[in-house]
C-alpha atoms as a PDB file:
ATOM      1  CA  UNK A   1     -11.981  -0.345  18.386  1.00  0.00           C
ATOM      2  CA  UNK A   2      -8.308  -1.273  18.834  1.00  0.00           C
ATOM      3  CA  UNK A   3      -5.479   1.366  18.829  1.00  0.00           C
ATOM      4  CA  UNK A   4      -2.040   0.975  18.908  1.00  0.00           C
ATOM      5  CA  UNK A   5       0.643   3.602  19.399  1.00  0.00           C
ATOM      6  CA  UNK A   6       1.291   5.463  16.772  1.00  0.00           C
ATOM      7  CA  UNK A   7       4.668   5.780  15.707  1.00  0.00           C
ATOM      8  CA  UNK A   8       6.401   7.258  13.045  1.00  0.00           C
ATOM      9  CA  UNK A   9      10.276   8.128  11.519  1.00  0.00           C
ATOM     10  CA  UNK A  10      12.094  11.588  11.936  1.00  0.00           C
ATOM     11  CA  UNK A  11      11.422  12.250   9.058  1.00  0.00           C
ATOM     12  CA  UNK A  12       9.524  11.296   5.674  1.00  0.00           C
ATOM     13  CA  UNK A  13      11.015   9.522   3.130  1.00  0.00           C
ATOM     14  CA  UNK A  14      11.914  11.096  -0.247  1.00  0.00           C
ATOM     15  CA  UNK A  15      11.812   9.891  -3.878  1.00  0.00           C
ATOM     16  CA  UNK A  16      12.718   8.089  -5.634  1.00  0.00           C
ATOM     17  CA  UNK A  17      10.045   5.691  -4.678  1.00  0.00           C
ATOM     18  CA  UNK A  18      10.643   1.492  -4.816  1.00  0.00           C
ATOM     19  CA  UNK A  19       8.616   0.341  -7.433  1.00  0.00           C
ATOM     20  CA  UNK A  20       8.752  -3.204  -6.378  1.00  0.00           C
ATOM     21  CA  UNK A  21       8.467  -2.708  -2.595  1.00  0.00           C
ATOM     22  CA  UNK A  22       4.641  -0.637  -3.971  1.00  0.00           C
ATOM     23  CA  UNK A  23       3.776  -3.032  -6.489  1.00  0.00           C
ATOM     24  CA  UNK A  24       4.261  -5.724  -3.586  1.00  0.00           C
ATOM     25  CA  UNK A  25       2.019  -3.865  -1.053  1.00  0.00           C
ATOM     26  CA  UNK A  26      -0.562  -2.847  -3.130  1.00  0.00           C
ATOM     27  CA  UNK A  27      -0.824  -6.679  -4.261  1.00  0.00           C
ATOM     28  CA  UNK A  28      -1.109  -7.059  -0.670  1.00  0.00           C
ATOM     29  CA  UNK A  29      -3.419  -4.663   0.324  1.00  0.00           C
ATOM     30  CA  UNK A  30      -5.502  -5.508  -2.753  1.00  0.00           C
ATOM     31  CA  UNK A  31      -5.624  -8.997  -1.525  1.00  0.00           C
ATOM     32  CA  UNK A  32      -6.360  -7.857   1.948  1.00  0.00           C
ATOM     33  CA  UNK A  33      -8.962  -5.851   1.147  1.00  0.00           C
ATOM     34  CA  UNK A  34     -10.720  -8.368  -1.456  1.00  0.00           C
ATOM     35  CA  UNK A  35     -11.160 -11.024   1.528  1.00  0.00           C
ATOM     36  CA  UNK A  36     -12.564  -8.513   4.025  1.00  0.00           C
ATOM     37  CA  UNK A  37     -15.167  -7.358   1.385  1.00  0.00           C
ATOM     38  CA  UNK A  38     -13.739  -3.638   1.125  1.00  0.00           C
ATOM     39  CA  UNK A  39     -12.683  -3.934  -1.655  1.00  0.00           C
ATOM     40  CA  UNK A  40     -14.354  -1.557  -4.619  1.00  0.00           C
ATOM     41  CA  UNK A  41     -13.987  -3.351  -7.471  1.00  0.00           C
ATOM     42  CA  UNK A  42     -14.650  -7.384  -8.007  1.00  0.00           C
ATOM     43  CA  UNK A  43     -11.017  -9.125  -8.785  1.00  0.00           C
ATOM     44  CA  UNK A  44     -12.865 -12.393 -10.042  1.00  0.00           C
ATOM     45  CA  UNK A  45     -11.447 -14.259  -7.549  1.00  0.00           C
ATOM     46  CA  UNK A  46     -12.835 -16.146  -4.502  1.00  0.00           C
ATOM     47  CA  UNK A  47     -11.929 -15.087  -1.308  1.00  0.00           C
ATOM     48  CA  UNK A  48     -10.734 -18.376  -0.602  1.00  0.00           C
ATOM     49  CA  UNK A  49      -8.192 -18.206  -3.146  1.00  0.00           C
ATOM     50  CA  UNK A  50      -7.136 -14.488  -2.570  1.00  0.00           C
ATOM     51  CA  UNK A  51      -6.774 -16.136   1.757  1.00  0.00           C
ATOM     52  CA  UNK A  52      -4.580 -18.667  -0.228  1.00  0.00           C
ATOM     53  CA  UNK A  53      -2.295 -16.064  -1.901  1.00  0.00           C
ATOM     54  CA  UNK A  54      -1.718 -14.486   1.636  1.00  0.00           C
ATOM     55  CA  UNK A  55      -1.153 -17.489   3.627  1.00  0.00           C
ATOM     56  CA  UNK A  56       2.133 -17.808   4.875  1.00  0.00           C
ATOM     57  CA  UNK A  57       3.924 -21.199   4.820  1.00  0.00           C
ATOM     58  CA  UNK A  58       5.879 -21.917   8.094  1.00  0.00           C
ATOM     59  CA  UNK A  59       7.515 -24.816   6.542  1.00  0.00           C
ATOM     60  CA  UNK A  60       9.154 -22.875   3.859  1.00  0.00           C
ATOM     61  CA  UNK A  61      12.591 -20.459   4.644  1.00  0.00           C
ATOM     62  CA  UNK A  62      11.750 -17.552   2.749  1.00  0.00           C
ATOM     63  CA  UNK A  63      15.812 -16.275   3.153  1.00  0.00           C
ATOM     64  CA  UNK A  64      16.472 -19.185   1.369  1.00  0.00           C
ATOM     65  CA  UNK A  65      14.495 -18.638  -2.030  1.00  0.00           C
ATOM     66  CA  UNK A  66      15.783 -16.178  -4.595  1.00  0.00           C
ATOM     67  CA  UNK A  67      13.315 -13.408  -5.052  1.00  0.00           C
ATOM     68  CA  UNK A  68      15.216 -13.367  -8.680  1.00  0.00           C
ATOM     69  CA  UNK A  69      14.040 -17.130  -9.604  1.00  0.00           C
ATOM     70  CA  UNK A  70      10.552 -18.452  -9.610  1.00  0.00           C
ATOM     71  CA  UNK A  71      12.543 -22.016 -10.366  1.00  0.00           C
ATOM     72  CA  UNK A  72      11.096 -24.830  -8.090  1.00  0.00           C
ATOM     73  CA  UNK A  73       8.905 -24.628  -4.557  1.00  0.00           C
ATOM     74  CA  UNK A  74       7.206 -21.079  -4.994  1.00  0.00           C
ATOM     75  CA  UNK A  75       8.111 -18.871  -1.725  1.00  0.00           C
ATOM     76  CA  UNK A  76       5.856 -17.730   0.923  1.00  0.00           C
ATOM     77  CA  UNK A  77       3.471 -15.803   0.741  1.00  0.00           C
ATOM     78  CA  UNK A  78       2.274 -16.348  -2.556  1.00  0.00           C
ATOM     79  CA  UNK A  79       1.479 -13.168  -3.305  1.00  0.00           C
ATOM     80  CA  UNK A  80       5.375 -12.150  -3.238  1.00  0.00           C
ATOM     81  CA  UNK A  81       5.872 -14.490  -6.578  1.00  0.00           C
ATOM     82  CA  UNK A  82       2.708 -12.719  -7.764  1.00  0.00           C
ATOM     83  CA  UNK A  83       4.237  -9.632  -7.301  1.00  0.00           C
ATOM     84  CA  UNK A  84       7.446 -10.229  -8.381  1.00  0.00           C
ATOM     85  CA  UNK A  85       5.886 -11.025 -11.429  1.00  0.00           C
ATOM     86  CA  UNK A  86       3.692  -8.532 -11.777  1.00  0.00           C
ATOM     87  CA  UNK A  87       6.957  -6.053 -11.523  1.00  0.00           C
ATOM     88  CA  UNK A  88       9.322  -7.964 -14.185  1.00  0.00           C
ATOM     89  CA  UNK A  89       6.281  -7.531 -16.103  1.00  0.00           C
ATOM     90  CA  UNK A  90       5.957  -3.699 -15.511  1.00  0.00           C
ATOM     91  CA  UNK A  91       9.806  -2.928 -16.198  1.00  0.00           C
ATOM     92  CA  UNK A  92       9.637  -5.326 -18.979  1.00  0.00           C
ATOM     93  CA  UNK A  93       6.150  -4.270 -21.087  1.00  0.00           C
ATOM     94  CA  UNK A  94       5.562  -7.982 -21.528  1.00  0.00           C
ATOM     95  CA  UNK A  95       2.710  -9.776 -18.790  1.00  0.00           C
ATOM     96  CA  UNK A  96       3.711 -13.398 -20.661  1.00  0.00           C
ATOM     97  CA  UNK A  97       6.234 -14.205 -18.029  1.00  0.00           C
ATOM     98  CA  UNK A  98       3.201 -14.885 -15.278  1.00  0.00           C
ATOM     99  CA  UNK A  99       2.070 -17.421 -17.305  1.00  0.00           C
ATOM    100  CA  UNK A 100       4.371 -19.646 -16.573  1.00  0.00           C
ATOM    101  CA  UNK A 101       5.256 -19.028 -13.157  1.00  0.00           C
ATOM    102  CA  UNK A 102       1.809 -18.532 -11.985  1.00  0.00           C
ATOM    103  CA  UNK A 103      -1.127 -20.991 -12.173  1.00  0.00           C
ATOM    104  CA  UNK A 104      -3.820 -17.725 -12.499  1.00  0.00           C
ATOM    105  CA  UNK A 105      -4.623 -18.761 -16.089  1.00  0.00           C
ATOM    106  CA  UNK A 106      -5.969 -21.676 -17.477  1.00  0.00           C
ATOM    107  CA  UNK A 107      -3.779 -23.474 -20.073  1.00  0.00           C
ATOM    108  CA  UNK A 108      -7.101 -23.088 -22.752  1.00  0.00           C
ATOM    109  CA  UNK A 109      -7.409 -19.539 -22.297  1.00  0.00           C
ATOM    110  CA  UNK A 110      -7.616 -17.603 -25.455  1.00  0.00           C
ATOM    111  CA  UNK A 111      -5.088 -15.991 -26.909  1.00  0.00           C
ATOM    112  CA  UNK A 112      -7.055 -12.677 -27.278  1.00  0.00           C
ATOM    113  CA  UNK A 113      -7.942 -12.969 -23.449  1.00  0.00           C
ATOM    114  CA  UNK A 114      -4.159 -13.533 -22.867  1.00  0.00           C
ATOM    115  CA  UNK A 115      -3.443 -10.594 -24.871  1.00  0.00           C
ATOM    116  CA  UNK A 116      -6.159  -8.392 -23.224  1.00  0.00           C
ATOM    117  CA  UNK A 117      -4.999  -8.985 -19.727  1.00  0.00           C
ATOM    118  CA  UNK A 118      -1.339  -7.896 -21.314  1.00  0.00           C
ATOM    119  CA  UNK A 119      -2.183  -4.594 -22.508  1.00  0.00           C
ATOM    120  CA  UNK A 120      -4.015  -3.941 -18.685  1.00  0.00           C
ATOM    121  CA  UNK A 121      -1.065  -4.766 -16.934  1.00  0.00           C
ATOM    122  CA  UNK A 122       1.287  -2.778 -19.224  1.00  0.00           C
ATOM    123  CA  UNK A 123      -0.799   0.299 -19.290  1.00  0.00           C
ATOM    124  CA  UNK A 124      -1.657   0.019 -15.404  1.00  0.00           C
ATOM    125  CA  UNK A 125       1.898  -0.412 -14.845  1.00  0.00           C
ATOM    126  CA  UNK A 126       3.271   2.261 -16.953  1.00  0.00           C
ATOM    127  CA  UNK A 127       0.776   4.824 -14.890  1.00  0.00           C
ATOM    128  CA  UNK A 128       1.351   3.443 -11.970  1.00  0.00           C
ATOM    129  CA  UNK A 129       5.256   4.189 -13.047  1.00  0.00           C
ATOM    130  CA  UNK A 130       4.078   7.635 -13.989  1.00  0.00           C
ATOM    131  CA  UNK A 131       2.534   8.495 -10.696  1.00  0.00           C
ATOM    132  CA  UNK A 132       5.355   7.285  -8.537  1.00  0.00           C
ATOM    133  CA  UNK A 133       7.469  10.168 -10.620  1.00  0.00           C
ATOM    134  CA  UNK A 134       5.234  12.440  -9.233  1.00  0.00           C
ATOM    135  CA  UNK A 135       5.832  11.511  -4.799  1.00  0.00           C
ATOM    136  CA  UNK A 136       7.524  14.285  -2.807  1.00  0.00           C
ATOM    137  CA  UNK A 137       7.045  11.680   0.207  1.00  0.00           C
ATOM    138  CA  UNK A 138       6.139   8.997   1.961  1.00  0.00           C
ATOM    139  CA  UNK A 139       4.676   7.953   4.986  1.00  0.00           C
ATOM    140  CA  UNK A 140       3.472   5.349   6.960  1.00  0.00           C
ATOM    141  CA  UNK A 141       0.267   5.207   9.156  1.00  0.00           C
ATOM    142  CA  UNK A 142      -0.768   2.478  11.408  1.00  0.00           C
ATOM    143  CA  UNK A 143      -4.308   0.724  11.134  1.00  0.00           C
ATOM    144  CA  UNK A 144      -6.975   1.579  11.604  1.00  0.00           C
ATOM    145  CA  UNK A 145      -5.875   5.267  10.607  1.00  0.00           C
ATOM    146  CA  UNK A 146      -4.432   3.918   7.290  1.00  0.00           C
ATOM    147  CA  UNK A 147      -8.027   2.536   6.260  1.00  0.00           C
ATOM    148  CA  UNK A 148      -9.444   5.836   7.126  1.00  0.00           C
ATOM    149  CA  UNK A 149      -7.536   7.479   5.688  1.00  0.00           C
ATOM    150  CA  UNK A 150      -8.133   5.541   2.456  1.00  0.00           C
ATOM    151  CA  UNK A 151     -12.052   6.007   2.759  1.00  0.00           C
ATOM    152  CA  UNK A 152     -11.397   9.918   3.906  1.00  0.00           C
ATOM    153  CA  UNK A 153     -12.841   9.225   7.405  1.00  0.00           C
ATOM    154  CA  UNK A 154      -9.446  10.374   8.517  1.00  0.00           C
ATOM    155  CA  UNK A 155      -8.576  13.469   6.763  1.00  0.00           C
ATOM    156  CA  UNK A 156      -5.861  14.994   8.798  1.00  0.00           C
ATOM    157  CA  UNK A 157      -2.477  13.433   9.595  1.00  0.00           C
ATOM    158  CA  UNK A 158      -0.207  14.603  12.405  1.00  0.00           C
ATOM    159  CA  UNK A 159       3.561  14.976  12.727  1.00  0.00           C
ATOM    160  CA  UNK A 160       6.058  16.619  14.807  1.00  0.00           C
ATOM    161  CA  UNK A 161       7.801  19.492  12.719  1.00  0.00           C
ATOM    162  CA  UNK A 162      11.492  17.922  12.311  1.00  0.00           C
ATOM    163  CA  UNK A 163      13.594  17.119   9.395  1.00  0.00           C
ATOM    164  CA  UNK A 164      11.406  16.924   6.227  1.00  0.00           C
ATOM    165  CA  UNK A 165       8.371  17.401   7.412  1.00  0.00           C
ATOM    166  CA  UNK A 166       8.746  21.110   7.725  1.00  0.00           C
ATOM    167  CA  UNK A 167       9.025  20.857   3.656  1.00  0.00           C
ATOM    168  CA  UNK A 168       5.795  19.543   3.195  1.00  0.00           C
ATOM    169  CA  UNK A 169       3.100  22.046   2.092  1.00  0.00           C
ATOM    170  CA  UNK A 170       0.135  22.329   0.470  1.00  0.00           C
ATOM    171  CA  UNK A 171       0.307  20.173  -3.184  1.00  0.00           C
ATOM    172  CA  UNK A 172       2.629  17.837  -2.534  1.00  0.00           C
ATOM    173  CA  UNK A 173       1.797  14.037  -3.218  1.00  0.00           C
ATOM    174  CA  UNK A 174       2.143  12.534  -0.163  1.00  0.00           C
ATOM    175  CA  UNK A 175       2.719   8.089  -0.652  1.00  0.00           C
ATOM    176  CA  UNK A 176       0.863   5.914   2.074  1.00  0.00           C
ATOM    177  CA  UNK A 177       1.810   3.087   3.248  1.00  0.00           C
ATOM    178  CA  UNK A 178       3.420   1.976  -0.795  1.00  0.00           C
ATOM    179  CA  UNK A 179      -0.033   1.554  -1.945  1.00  0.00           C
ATOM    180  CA  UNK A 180      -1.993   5.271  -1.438  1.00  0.00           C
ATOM    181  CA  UNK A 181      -1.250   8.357  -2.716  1.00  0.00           C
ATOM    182  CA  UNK A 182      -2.660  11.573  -1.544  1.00  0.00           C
ATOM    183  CA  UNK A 183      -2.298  15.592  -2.192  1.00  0.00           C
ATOM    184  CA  UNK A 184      -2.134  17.928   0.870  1.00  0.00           C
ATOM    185  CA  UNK A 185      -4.565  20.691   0.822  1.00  0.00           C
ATOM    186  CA  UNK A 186      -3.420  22.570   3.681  1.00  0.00           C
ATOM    187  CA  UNK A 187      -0.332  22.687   6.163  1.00  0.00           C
ATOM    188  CA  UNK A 188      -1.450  23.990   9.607  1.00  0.00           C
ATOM    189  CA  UNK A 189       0.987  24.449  12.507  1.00  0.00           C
ATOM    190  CA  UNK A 190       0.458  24.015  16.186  1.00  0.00           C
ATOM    191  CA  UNK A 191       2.259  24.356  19.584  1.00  0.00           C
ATOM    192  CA  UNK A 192       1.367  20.987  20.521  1.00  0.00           C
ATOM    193  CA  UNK A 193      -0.559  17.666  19.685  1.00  0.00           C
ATOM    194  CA  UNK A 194      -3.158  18.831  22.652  1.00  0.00           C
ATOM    195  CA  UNK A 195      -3.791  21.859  20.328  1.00  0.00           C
ATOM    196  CA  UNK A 196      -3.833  20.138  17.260  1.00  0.00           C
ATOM    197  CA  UNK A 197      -6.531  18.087  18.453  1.00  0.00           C
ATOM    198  CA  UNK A 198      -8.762  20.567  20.123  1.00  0.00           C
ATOM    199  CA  UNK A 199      -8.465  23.045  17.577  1.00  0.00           C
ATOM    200  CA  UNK A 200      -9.661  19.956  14.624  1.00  0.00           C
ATOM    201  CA  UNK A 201     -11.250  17.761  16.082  1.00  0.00           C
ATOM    202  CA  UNK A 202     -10.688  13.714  17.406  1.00  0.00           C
ATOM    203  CA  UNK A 203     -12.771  12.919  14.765  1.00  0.00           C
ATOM    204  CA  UNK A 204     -11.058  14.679  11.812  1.00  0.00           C
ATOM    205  CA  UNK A 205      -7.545  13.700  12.855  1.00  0.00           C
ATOM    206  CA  UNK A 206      -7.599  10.494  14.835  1.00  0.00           C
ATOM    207  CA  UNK A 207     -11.607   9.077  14.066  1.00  0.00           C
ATOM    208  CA  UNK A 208     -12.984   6.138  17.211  1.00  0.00           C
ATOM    209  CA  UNK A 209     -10.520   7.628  19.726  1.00  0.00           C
ATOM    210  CA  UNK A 210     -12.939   9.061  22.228  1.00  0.00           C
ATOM    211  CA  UNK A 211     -10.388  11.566  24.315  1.00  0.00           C
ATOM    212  CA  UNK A 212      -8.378  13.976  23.595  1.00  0.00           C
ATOM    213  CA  UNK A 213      -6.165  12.257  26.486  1.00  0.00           C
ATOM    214  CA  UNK A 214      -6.452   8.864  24.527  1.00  0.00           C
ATOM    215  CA  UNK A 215      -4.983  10.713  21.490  1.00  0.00           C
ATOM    216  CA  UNK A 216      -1.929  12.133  23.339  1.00  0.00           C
ATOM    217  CA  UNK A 217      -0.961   8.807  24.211  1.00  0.00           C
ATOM    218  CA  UNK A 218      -1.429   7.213  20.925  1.00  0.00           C
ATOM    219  CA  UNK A 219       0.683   9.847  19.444  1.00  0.00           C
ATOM    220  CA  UNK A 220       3.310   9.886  22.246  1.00  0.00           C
END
């Protein structure tokens, strides 16, 4: 398994959260996670096309497309005009404005499919708004920890005790990475990371590293 440093700000940020910056990387992660097959639910789209929506275009200048206009060539990624879209829709309570900025739906659709997939996106949106209300923080954790994290192989995070950190406790709705939010259930304090690790465990706080030594340095 690969590891990379892990790094991390001062301190956590604090609400209120982005909603278009999380709408964005949860499109993206979604994506992501639909063409490696870890995905938990079945989007109804190929993996080709979801590879498609993530491809970058090298030919394009993204600084020189309005993120405010979907008016002429699309920018790059595709999944940012998705996005965007997805968030005027959200702020808006109308999901018509994908239609035409977005080929996802075929021109014969029916209107009662059109107006189905209207009411998801509103609702999701507005409790996706809801739940952003709730964040006391956010944080950001490198892969592979970030994944773990997600399927609770990793269910301990680590972080030096500066700044805002020392006002996390046990309750608060922590924000991963824009796209995953989880409660803490406990806030445990230790000398060092050394200790942290030997008193719970490589595989509870940093899961494939195989030395306590290895850990250190990933954290440092």
């Amino acid at each position: 398994m690969e590891t990379k440093k892990v790094e991390g700000p001062p301190s956590p940020a604090r609400p209120p959260v982005d909603l278009a910056n999380c709408v964005e990387e949860l499109v993206k992660y979604t994506l992501y996670s639909s063409v490696n097959g870890t995905l938990e639910i079945d989007l109804g789209l190929s993996k080709d096309y979801c590879s498609a929506l993530l491809k970058d275009d090298h030919l394009t200048d993204p600084t020189s497309i309005s993120t405010d206009s979907f008016e002429g060539v699309p920018p790059y990624p595709l999944y940012k005009r998705l996005s965007a879209a997805l968030y005027r829709s959200i702020i808006s309570g109308a999901f018509w404005e994908i239609y035409s900025t977005m080929a996802l739906i075929h021109e014969d659709s029916s209107l009662k499919q059109k107006e189905e997939w209207n009411k998801l996106v509103v609702d999701k949106g507005l409790e996706l708004v809801n739940i952003l209300k709730t964040i006391d923080f956010e944080l950001h954790v490198q892969e592979p920890f970030f994944s773990q994290l997600k399927d609770g192989l990793k269910i301990i995070e680590g972080r030096c005790a500066v700044g805002d950190y020392n006002r996390i406790g046990s309750g608060a709705l922590i924000l991963f990475n824009k796209c995953l939010v989880l409660e803490v259930k406990d806030v445990r304090r230790y000398a060092s990371f050394s200790q942290l690790l030997e008193s719970e465990g490589l595989a509870e706080v940093l899961p494939g590293v195989k030395t306590i030594e290895e850990g250190i340095e990933l954290m440092f």
